[in-house]
Protein backbone atom coordinates (compact mmCIF):
# COMPACT_ATOMS: atom_id res chain seq x y z
CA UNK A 1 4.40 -25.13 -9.31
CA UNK A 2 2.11 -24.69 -12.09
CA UNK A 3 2.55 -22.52 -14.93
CA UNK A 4 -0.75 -20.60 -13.51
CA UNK A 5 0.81 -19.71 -10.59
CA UNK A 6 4.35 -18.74 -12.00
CA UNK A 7 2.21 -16.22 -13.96
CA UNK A 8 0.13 -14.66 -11.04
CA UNK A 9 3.38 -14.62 -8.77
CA UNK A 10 5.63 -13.22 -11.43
CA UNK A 11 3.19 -10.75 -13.12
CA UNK A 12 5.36 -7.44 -11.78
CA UNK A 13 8.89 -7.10 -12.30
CA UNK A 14 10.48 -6.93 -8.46
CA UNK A 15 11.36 -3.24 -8.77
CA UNK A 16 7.69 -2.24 -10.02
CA UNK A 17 6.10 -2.08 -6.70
CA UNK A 18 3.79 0.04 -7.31
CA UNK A 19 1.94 2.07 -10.37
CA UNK A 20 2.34 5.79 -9.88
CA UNK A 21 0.65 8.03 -12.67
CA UNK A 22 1.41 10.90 -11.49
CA UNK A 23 4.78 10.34 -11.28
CA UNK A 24 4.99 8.81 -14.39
CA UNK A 25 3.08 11.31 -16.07
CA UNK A 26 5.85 13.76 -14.58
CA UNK A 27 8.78 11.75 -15.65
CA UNK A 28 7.87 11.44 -18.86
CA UNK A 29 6.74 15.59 -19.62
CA UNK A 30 10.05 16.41 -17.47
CA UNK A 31 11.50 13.94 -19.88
CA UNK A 32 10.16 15.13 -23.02
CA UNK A 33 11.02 19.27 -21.87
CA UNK A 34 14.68 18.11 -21.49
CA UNK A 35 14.78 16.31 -25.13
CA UNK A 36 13.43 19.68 -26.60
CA UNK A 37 15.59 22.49 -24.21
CA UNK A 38 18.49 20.85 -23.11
CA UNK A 39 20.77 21.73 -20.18
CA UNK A 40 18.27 24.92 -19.96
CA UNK A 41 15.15 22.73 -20.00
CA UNK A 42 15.19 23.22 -15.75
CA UNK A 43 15.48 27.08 -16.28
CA UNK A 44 12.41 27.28 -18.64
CA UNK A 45 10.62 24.82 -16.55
CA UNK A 46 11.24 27.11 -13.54
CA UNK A 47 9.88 30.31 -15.82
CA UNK A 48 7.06 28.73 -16.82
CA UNK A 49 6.39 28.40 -13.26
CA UNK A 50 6.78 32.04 -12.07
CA UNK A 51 4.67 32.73 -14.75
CA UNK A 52 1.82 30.06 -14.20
CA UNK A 53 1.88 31.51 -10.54
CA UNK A 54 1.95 35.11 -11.32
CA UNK A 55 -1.18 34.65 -13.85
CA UNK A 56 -3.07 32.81 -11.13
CA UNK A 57 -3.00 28.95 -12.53
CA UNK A 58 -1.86 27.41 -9.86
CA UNK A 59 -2.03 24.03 -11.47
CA UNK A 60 -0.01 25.39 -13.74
CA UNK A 61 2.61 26.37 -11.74
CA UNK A 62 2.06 23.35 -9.24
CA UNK A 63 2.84 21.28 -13.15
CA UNK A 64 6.23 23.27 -13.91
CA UNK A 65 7.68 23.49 -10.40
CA UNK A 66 7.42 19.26 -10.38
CA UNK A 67 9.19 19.20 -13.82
CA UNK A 68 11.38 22.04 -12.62
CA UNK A 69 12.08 19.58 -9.36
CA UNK A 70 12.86 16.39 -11.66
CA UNK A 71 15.07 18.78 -13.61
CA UNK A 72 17.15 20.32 -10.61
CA UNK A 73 15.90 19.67 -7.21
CA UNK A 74 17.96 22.62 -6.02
CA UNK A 75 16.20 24.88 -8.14
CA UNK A 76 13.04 23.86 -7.35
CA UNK A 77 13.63 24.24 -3.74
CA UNK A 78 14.62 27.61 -3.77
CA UNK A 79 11.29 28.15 -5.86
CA UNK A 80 9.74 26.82 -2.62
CA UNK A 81 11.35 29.04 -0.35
CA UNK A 82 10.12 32.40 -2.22
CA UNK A 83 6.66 30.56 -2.55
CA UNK A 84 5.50 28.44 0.64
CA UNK A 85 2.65 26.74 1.05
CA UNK A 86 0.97 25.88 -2.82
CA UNK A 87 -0.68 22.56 -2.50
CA UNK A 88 -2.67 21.68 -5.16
CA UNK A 89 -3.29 17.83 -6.99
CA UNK A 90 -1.71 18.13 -10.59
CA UNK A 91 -3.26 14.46 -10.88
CA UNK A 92 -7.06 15.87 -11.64
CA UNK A 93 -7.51 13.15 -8.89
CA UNK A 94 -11.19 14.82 -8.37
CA UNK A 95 -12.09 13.75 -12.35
CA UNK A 96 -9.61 10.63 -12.10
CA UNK A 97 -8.25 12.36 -15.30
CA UNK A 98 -4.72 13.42 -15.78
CA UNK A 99 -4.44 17.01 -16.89
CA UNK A 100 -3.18 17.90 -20.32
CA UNK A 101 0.61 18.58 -20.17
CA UNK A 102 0.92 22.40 -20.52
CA UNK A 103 2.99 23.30 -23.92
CA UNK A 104 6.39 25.41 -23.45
CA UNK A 105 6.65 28.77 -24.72
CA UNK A 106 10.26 28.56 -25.73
């Protein structure tokens, strides 16, 4: 086989399927909240939320309740249960632009 081929065949690593952005994106803010709160980071994630949906930005609380959910799923799912049915696209998949990571209020 040439060395042309290795290349194309062994461009991805074999657990990099696929190329996610949003989740990514997520992973990394949920990330980056936990290196600045600690064990609490899921609690303030989960405030910001309640208080992104109680000011009307539903992006906003769409944003927080995903880094709440990478946080503590648990958590996240009872947020769910008091607040059914908020779909909306924290990807800015209508601009192809990722939004800008909300800042936490400690």
């Amino acid at each position: 086989m040439s060395a042309r081929t290795m290349r194309k065949v062994c461009a991805r690593p074999a657990n990099d399927n696929t190329v996610d952005r949003e989740s990514d994106a997520l992973l990394h803010a949920a990330l980056r909240h936990f290196a600045e709160h600690g064990l609490a980071a899921a609690s303030r994630a989960r405030k910001q939320a309640e208080t992104a949906f109680f000011s009307g930005d539903r992006r906003g609380y769409h944003w927080w309740l995903e880094i709440c959910r990478a946080l503590d799923r648990r958590m996240a799912s009872e947020m769910d249960d008091y607040v059914p049915g908020i779909e909306v696209d924290v990807t800015g998949a209508e601009t192809g632009n990722l939004p800008e990571t909300p800042t936490c209020k400690a």
